[in-house]
C-alpha atoms as a PDB file:
ATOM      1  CA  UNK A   1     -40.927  -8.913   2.986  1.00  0.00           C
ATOM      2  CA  UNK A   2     -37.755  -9.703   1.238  1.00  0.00           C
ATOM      3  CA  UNK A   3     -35.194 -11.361   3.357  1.00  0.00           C
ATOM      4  CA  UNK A   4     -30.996 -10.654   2.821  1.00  0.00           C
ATOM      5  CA  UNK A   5     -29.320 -13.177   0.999  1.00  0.00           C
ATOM      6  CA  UNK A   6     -27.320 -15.668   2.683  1.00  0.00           C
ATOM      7  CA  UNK A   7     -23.982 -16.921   2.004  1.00  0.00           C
ATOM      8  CA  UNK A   8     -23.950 -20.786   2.073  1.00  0.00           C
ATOM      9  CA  UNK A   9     -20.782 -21.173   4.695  1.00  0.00           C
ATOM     10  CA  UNK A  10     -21.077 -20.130   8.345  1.00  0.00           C
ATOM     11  CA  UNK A  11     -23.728 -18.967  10.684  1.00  0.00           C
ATOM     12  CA  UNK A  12     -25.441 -15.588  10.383  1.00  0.00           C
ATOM     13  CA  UNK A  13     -23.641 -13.319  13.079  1.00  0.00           C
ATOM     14  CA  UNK A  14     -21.520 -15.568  14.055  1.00  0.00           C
ATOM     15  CA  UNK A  15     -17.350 -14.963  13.104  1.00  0.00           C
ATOM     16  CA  UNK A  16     -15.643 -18.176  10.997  1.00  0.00           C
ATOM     17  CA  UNK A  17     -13.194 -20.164  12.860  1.00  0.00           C
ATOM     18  CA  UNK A  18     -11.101 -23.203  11.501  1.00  0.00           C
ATOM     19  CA  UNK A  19     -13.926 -25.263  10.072  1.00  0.00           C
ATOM     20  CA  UNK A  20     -15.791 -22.411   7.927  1.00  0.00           C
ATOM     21  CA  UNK A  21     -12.906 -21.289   6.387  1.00  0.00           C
ATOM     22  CA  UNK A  22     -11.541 -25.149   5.439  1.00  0.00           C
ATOM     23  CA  UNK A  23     -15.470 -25.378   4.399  1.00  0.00           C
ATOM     24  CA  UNK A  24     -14.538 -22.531   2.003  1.00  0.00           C
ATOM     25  CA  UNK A  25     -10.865 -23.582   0.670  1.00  0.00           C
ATOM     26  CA  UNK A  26     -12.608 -26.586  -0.267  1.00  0.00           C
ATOM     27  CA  UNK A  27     -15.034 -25.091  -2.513  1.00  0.00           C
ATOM     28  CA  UNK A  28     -11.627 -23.578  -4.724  1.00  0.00           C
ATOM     29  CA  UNK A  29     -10.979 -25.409  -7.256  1.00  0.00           C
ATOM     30  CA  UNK A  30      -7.593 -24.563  -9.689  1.00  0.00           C
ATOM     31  CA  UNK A  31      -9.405 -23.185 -12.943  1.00  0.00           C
ATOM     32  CA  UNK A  32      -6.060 -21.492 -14.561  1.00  0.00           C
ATOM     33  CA  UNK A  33      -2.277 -22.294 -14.324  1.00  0.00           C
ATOM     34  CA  UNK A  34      -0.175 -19.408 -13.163  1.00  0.00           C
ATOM     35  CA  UNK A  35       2.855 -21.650 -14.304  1.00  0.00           C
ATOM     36  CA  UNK A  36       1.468 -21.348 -17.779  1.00  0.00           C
ATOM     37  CA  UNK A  37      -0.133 -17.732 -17.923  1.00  0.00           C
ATOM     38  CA  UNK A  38       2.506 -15.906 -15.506  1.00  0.00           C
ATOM     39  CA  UNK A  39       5.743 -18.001 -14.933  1.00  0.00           C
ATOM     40  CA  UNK A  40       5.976 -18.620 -18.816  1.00  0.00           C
ATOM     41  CA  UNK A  41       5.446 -14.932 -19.556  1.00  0.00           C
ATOM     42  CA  UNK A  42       7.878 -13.469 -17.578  1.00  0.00           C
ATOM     43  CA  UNK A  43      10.336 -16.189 -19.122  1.00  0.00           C
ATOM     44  CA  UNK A  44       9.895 -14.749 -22.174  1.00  0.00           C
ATOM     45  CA  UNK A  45      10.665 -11.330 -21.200  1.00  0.00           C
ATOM     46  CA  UNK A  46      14.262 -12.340 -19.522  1.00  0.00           C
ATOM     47  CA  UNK A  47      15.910 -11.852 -22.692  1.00  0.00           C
ATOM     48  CA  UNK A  48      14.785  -7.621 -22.636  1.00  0.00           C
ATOM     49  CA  UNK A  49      13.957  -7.219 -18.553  1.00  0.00           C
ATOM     50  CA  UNK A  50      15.647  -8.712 -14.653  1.00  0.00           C
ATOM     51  CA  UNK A  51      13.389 -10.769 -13.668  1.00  0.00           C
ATOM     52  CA  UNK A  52      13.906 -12.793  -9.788  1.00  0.00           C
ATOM     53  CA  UNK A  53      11.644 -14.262  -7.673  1.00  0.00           C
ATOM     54  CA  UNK A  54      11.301 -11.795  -4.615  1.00  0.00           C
ATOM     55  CA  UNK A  55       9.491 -14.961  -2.180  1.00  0.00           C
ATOM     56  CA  UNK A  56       7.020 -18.098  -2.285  1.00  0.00           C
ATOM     57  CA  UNK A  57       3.995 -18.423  -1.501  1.00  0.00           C
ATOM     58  CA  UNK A  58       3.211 -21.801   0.005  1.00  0.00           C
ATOM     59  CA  UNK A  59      -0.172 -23.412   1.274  1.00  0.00           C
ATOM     60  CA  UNK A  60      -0.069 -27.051   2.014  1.00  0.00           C
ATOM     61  CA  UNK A  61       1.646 -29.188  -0.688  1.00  0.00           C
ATOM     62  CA  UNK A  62       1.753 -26.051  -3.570  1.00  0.00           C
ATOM     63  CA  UNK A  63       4.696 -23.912  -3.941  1.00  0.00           C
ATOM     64  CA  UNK A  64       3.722 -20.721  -5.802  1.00  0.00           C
ATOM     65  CA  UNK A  65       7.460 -18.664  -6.646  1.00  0.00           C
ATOM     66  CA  UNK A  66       6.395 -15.025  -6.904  1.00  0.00           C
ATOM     67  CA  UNK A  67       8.424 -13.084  -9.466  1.00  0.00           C
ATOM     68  CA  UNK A  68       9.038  -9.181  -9.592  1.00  0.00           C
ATOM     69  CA  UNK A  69      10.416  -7.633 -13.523  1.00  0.00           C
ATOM     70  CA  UNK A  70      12.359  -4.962 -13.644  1.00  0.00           C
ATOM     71  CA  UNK A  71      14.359  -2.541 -15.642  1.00  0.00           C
ATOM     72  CA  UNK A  72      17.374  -3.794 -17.227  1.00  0.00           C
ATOM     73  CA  UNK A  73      19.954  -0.780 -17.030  1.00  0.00           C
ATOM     74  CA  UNK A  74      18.565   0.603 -13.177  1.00  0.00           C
ATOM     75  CA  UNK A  75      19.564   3.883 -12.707  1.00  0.00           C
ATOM     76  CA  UNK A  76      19.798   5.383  -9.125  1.00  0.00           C
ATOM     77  CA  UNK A  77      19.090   9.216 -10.550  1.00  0.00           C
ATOM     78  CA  UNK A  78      15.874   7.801 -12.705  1.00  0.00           C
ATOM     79  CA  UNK A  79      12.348   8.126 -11.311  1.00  0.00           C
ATOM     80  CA  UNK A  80      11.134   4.825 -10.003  1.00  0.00           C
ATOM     81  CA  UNK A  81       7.703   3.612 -11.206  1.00  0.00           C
ATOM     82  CA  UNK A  82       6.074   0.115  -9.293  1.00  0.00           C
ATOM     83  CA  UNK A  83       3.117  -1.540 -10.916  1.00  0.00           C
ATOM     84  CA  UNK A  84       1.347  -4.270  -9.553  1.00  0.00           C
ATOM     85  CA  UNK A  85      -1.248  -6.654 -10.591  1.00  0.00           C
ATOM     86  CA  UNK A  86      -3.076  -9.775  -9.290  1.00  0.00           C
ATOM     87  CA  UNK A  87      -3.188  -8.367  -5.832  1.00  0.00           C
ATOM     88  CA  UNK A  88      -6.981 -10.091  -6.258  1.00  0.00           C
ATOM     89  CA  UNK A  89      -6.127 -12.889  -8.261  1.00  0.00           C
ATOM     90  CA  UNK A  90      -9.849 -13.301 -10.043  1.00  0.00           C
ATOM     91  CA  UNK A  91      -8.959  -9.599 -11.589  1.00  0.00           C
ATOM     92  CA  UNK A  92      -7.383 -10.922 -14.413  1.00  0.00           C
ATOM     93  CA  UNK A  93      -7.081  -7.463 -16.722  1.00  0.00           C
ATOM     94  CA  UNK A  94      -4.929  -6.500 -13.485  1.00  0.00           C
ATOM     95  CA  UNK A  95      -2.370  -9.569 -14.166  1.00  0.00           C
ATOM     96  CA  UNK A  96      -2.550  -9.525 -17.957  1.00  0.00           C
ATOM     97  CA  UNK A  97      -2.448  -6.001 -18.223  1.00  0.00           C
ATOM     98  CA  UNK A  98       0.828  -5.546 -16.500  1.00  0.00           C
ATOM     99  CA  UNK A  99       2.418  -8.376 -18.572  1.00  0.00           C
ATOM    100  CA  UNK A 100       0.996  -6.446 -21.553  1.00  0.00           C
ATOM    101  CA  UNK A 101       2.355  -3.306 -20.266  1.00  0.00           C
ATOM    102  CA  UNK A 102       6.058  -4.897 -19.677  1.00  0.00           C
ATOM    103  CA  UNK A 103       5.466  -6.762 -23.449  1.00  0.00           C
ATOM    104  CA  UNK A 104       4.695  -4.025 -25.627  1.00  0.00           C
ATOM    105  CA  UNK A 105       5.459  -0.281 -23.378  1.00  0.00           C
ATOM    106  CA  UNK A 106       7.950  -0.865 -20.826  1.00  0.00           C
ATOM    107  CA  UNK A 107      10.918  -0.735 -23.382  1.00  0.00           C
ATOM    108  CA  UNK A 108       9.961   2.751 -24.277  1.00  0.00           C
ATOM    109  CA  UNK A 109      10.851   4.053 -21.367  1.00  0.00           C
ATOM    110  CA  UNK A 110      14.145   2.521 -20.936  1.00  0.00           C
ATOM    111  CA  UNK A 111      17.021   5.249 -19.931  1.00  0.00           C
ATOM    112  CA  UNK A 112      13.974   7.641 -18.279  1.00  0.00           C
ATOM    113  CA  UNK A 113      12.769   5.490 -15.783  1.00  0.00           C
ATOM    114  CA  UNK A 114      13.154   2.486 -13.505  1.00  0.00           C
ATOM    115  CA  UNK A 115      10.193  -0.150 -14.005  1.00  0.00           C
ATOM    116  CA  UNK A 116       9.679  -2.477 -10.805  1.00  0.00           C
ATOM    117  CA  UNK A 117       6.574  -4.738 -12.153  1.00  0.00           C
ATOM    118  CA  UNK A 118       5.358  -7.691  -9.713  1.00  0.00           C
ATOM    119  CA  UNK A 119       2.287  -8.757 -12.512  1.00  0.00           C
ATOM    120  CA  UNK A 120       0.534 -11.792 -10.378  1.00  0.00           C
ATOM    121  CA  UNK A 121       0.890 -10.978  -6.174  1.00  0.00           C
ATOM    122  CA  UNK A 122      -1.446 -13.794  -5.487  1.00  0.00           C
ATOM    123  CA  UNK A 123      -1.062 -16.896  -7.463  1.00  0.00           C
ATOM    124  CA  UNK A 124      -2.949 -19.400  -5.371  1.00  0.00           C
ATOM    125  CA  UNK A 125      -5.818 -17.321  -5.845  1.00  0.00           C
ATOM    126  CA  UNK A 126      -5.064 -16.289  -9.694  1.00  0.00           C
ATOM    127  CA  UNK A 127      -5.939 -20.115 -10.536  1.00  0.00           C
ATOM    128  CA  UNK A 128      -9.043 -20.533  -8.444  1.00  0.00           C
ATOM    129  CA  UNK A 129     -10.428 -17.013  -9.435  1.00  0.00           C
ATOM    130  CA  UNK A 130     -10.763 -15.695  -6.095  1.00  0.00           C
ATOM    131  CA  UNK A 131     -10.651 -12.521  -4.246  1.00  0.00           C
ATOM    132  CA  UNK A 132      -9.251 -13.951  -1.025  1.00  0.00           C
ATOM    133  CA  UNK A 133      -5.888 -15.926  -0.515  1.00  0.00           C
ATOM    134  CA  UNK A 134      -5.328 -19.445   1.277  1.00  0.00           C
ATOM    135  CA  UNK A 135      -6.805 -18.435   4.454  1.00  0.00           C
ATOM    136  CA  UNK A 136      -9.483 -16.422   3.568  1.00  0.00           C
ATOM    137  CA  UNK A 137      -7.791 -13.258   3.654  1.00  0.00           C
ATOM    138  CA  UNK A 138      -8.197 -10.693   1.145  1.00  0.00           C
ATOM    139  CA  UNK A 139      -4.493  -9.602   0.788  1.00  0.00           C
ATOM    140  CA  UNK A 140      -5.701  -6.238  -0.519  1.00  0.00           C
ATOM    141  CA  UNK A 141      -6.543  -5.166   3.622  1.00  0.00           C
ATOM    142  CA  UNK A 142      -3.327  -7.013   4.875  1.00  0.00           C
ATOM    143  CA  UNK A 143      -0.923  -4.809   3.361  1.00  0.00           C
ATOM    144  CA  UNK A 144       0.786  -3.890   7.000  1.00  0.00           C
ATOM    145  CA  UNK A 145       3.526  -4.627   9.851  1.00  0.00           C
ATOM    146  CA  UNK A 146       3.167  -8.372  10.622  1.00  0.00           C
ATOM    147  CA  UNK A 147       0.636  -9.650   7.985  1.00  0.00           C
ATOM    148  CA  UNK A 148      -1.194 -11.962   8.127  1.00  0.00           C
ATOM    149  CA  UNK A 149      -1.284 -12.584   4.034  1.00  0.00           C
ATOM    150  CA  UNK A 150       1.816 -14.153   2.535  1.00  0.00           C
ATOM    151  CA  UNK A 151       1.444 -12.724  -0.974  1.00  0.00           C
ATOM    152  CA  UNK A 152       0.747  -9.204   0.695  1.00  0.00           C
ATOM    153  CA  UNK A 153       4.131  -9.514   3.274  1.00  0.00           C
ATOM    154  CA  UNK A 154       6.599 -10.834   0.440  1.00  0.00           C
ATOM    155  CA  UNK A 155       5.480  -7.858  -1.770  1.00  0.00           C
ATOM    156  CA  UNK A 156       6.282  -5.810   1.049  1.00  0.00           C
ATOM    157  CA  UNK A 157       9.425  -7.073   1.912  1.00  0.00           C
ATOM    158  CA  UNK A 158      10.529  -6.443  -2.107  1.00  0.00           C
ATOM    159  CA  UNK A 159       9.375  -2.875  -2.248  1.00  0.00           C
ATOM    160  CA  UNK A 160      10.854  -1.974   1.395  1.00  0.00           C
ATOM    161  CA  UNK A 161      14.801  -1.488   0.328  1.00  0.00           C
ATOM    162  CA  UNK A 162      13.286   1.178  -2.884  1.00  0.00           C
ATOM    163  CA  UNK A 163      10.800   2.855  -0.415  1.00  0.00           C
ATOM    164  CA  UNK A 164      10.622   6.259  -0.915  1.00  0.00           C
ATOM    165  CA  UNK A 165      12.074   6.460  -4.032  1.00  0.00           C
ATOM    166  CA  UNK A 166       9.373   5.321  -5.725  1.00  0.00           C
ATOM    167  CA  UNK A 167       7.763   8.482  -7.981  1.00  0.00           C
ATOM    168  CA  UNK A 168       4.130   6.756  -8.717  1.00  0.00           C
ATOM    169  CA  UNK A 169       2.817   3.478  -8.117  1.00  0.00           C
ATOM    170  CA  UNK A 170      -0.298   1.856 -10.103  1.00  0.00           C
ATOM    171  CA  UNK A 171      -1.850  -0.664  -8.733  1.00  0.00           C
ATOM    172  CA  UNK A 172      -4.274  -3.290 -11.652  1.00  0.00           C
ATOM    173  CA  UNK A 173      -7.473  -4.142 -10.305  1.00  0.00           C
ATOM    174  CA  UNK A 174     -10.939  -5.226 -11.669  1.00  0.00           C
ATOM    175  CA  UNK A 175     -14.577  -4.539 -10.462  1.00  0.00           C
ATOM    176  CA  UNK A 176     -16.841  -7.170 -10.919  1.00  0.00           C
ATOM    177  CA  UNK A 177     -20.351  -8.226 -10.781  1.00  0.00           C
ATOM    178  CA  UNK A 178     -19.308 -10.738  -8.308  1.00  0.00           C
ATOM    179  CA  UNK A 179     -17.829  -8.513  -5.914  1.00  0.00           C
ATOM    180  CA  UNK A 180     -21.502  -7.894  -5.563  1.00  0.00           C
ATOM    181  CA  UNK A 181     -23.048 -12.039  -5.967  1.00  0.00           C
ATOM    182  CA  UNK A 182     -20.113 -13.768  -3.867  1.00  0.00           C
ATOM    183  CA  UNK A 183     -17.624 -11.717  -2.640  1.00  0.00           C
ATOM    184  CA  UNK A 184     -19.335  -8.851  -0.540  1.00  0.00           C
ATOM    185  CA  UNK A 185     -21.635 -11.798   0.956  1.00  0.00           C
ATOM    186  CA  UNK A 186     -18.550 -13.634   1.474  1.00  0.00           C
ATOM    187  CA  UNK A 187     -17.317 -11.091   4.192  1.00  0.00           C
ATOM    188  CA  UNK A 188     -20.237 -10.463   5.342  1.00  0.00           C
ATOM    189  CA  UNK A 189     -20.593 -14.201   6.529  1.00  0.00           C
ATOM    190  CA  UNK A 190     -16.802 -14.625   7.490  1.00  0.00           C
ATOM    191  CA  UNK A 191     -17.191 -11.465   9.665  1.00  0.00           C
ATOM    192  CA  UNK A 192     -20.048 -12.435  11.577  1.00  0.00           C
ATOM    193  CA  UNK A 193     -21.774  -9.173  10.068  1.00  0.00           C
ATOM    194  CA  UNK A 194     -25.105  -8.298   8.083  1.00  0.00           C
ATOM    195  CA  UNK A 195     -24.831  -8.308   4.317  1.00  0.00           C
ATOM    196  CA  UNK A 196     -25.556  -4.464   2.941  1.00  0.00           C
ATOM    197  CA  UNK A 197     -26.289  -4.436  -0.781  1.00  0.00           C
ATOM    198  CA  UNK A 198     -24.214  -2.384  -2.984  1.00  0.00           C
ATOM    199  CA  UNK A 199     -24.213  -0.661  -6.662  1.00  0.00           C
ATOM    200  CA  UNK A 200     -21.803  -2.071  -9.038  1.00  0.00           C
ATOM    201  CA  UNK A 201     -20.377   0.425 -11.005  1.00  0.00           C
ATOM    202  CA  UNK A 202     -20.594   0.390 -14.990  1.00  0.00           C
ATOM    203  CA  UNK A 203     -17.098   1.595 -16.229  1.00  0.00           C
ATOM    204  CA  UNK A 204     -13.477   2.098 -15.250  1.00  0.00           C
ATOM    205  CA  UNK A 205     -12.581   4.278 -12.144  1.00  0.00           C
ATOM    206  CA  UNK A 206      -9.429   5.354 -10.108  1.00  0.00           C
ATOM    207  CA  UNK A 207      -9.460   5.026  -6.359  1.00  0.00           C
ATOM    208  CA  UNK A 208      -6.318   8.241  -4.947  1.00  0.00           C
ATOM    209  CA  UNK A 209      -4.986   7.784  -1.344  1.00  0.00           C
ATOM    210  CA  UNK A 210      -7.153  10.143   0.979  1.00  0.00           C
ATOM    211  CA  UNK A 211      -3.985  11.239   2.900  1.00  0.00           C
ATOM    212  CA  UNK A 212      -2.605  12.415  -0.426  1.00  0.00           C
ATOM    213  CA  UNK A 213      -5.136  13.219  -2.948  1.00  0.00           C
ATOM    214  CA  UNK A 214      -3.319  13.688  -6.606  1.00  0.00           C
ATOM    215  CA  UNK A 215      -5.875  14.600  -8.864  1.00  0.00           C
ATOM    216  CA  UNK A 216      -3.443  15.660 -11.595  1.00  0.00           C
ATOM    217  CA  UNK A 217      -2.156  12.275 -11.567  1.00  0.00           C
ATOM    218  CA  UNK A 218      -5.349  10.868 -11.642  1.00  0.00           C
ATOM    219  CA  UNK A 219      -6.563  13.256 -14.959  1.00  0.00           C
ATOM    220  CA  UNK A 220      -3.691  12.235 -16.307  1.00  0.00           C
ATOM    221  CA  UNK A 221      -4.470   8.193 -16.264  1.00  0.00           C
ATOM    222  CA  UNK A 222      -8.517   9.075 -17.122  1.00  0.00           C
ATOM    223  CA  UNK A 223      -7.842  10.843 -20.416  1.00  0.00           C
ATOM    224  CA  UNK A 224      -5.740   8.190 -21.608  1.00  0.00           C
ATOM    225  CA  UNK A 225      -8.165   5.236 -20.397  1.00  0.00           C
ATOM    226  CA  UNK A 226     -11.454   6.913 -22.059  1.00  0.00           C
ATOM    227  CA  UNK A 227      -9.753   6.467 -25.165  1.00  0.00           C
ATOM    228  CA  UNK A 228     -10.249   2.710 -25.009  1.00  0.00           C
ATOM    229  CA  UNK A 229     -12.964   2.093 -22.548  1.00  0.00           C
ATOM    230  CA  UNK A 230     -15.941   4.069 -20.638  1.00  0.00           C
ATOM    231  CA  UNK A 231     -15.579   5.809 -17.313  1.00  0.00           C
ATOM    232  CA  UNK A 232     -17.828   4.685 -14.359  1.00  0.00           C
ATOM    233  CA  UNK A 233     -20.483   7.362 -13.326  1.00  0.00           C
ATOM    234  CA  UNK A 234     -21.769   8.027 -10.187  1.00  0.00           C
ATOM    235  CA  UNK A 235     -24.746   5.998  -8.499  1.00  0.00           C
ATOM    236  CA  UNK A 236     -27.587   7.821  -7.662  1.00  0.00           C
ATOM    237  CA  UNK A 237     -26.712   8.908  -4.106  1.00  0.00           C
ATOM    238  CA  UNK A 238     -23.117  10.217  -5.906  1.00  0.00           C
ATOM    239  CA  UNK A 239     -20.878   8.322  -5.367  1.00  0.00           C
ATOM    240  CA  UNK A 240     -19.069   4.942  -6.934  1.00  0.00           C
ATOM    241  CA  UNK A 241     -19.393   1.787  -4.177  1.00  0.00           C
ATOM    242  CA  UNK A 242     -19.003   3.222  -0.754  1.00  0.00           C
ATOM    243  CA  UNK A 243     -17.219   6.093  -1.473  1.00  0.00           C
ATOM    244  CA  UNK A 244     -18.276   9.800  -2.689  1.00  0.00           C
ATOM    245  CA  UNK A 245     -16.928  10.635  -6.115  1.00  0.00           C
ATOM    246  CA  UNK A 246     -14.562  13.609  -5.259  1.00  0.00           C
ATOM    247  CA  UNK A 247     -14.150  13.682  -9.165  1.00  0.00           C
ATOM    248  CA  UNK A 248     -15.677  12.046 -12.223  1.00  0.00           C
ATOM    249  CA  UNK A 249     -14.156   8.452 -11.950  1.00  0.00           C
ATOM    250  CA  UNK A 250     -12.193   9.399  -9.044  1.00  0.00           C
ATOM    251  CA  UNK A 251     -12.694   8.161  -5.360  1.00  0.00           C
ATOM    252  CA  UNK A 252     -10.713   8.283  -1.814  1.00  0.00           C
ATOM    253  CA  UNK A 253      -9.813   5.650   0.161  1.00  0.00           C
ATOM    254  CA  UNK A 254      -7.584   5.571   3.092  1.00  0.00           C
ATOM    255  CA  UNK A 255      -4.641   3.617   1.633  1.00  0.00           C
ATOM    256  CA  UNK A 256      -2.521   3.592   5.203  1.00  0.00           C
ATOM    257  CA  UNK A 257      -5.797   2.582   7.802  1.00  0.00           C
ATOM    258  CA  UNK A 258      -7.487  -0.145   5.071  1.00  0.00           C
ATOM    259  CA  UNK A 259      -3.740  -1.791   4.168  1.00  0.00           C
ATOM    260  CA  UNK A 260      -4.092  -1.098   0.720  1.00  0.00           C
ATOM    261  CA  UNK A 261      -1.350  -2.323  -1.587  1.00  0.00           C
ATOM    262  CA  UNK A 262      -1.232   1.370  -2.961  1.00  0.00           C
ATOM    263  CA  UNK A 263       0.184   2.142   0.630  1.00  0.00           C
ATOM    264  CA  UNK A 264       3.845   0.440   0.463  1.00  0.00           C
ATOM    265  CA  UNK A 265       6.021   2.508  -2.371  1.00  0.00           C
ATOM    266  CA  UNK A 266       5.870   5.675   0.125  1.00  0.00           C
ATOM    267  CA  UNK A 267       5.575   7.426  -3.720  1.00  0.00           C
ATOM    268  CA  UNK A 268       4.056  10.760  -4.134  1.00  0.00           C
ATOM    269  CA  UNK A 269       1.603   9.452  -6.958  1.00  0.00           C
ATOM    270  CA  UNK A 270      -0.517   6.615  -6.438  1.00  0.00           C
ATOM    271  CA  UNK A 271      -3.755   4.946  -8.307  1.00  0.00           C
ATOM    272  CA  UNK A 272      -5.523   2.078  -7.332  1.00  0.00           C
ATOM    273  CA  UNK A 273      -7.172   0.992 -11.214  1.00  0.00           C
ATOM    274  CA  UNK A 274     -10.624  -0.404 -11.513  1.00  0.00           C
ATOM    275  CA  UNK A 275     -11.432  -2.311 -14.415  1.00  0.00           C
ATOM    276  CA  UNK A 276     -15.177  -3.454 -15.140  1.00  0.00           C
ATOM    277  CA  UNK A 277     -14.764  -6.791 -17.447  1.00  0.00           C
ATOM    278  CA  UNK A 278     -18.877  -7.728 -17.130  1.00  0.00           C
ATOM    279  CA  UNK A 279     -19.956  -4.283 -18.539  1.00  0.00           C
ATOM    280  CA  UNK A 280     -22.113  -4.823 -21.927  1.00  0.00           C
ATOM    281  CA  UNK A 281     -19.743  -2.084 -22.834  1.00  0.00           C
ATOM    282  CA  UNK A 282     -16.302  -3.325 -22.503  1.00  0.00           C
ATOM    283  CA  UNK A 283     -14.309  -6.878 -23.598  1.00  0.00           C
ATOM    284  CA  UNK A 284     -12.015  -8.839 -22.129  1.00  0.00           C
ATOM    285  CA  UNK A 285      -9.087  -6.825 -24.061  1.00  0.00           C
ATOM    286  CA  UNK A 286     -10.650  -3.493 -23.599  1.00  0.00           C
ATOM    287  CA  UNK A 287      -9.947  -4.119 -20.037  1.00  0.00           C
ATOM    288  CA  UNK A 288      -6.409  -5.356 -20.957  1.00  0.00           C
ATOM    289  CA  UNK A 289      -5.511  -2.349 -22.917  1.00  0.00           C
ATOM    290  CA  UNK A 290      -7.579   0.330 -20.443  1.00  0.00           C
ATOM    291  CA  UNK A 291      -5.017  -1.271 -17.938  1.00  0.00           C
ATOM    292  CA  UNK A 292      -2.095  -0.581 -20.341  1.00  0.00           C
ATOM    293  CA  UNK A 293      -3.313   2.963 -21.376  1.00  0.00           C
ATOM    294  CA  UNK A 294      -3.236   3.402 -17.234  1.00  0.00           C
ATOM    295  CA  UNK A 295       0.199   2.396 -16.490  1.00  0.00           C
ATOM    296  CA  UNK A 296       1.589   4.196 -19.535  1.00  0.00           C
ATOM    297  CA  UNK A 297       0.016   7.655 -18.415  1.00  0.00           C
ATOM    298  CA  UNK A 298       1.043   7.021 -15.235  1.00  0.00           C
ATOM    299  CA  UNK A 299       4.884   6.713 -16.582  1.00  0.00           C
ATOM    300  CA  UNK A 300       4.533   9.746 -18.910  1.00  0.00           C
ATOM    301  CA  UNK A 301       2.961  11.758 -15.882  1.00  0.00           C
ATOM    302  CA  UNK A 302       5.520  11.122 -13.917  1.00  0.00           C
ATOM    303  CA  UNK A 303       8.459  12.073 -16.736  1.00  0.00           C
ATOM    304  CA  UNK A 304       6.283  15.340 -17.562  1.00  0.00           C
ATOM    305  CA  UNK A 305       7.058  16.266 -13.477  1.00  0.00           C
ATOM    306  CA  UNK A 306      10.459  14.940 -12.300  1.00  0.00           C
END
């Protein structure tokens, strides 16, 4: 009889205080600089974009300024579009892809729409590869009144003065083989719960906002992304993760109740991208581009309707 897997911090059943989540933040170790592969990027881009730091994220001795790009020439009759990335900082198509996006697409759309781009939400975790912040927190369920995630709070607080007049809002992330090896055990452990094994799904998929399914929308961004990489299909009970597939590479989640970042905008058209960077299948720049090829249809969607 084959016993669950166990993850190495904490007791099974038993909910982390203090001392396993220090035991954790002292397994993170800075792999990356976000000074280099963020910082300098959007310093490049000040010469075409705005670009201001909308907060700071601060843990201990590190200072991490978080920076939000945005169209040069804002126009308050323009559709508004917000993209975000690094939400998870280990999902690193998410972060590169909207850099790529603002690099090489955003220009195009100048005089049609307003572009409000915050590429890297969680630094701190961006360098150490990591799902969680700081504290152990996935920012990703902490986007709501009083948070307890910095990254997920001073997002909110730079969205809160547009919300509502945000059209669409794409939101980068990645799918990976370790949400299955490390991360899923992770909060299993920190939660004081059983670990319950789960599919990882071969290919890109969309995750819409239950509360306001937009399948349109969501068409729109799959044509354009199975031009560069595969879509995910179902598992064998039908669905992708935990979630039925209402659509080929198309699942609900409850935005609002989980405090997903595709919840803040208030926007009509929503899409929470995931990227699968360990697929046999796919390279690191197919993710970066099916990222790109996202955003963009979201943008041209949303000019084709307002």
């Amino acid at each position: 009889m084959s016993h669950p897997p166990f993850y190495a911090i904490g007791t099974p059943g038993q909910v982390w205080g203090p001392a396993e989540r220090a035991q954790w933040r002292a397994r993170q170790v800075a792999q990356r600089s976000y000074a280099d592969d963020v910082l300098a990027a959007v310093e490049r881009l000040r010469t075409r974009f705005d670009a201001s730091a909308y907060g700071e994220v601060v843990y201990g001795d590190e200072r991490f300024p978080l920076l939000a790009v945005r169209s040069r020439d804002w126009q308050p009759d323009l559709p508004c579009v917000l993209v975000t990335g690094g939400v998870h900082g280990y999902e690193t198509s998410g972060v590169q892809g909207a850099l790529r996006f603002l690099d090489t697409h955003a220009q195009d759309y100048a005089g049609r729409v307003n572009l409000l781009v915050a590429p890297c939400v969680s630094p701190w975790a961006y360098e150490r590869i990591q799902r969680w912040n700081f504290d152990a927190i996935d920012p990703n369920r902490a986007f709501r009144p009083n948070s307890p995630a910095q990254e997920a709070a001073a997002l909110m607080r730079l969205v809160a003065p547009l919300r509502g007049q945000f059209a669409a809002h794409i939101d980068l992330h990645e799918t990976t083989d370790t949400d299955e090896s490390e991360y899923r055990l992770a909060v299993a452990a920190r939660d004081g719960k059983p670990f319950v094994p789960c599919t990882i799904p071969d290919g890109f998929y969309l995750v819409d906002d239950a509360q306001n399914p937009q399948p349109a929308f969501q068409q729109a961004i799959l044509q354009a992304v199975q031009r560069v990489t595969h879509i995910a299909p179902a598992d064998a009970q039908g669905g992708i993760l935990d979630a039925p597939q209402v659509a080929p590479g198309v699942i609900h989640y409850e935005m609002q109740a989980l405090g997903l970042c595709g919840c803040i905008s208030g926007a009509r058209y929503t899409s929470t991208t995931e990227v699968y960077p360990d697929s046999t299948r796919a390279t690191p720049e197919q993710c970066i581009a099916a990222q790109v090829a996202a955003v963009c249809a979201g943008v041209e969607f949303v000019l084709s309707v307002c």
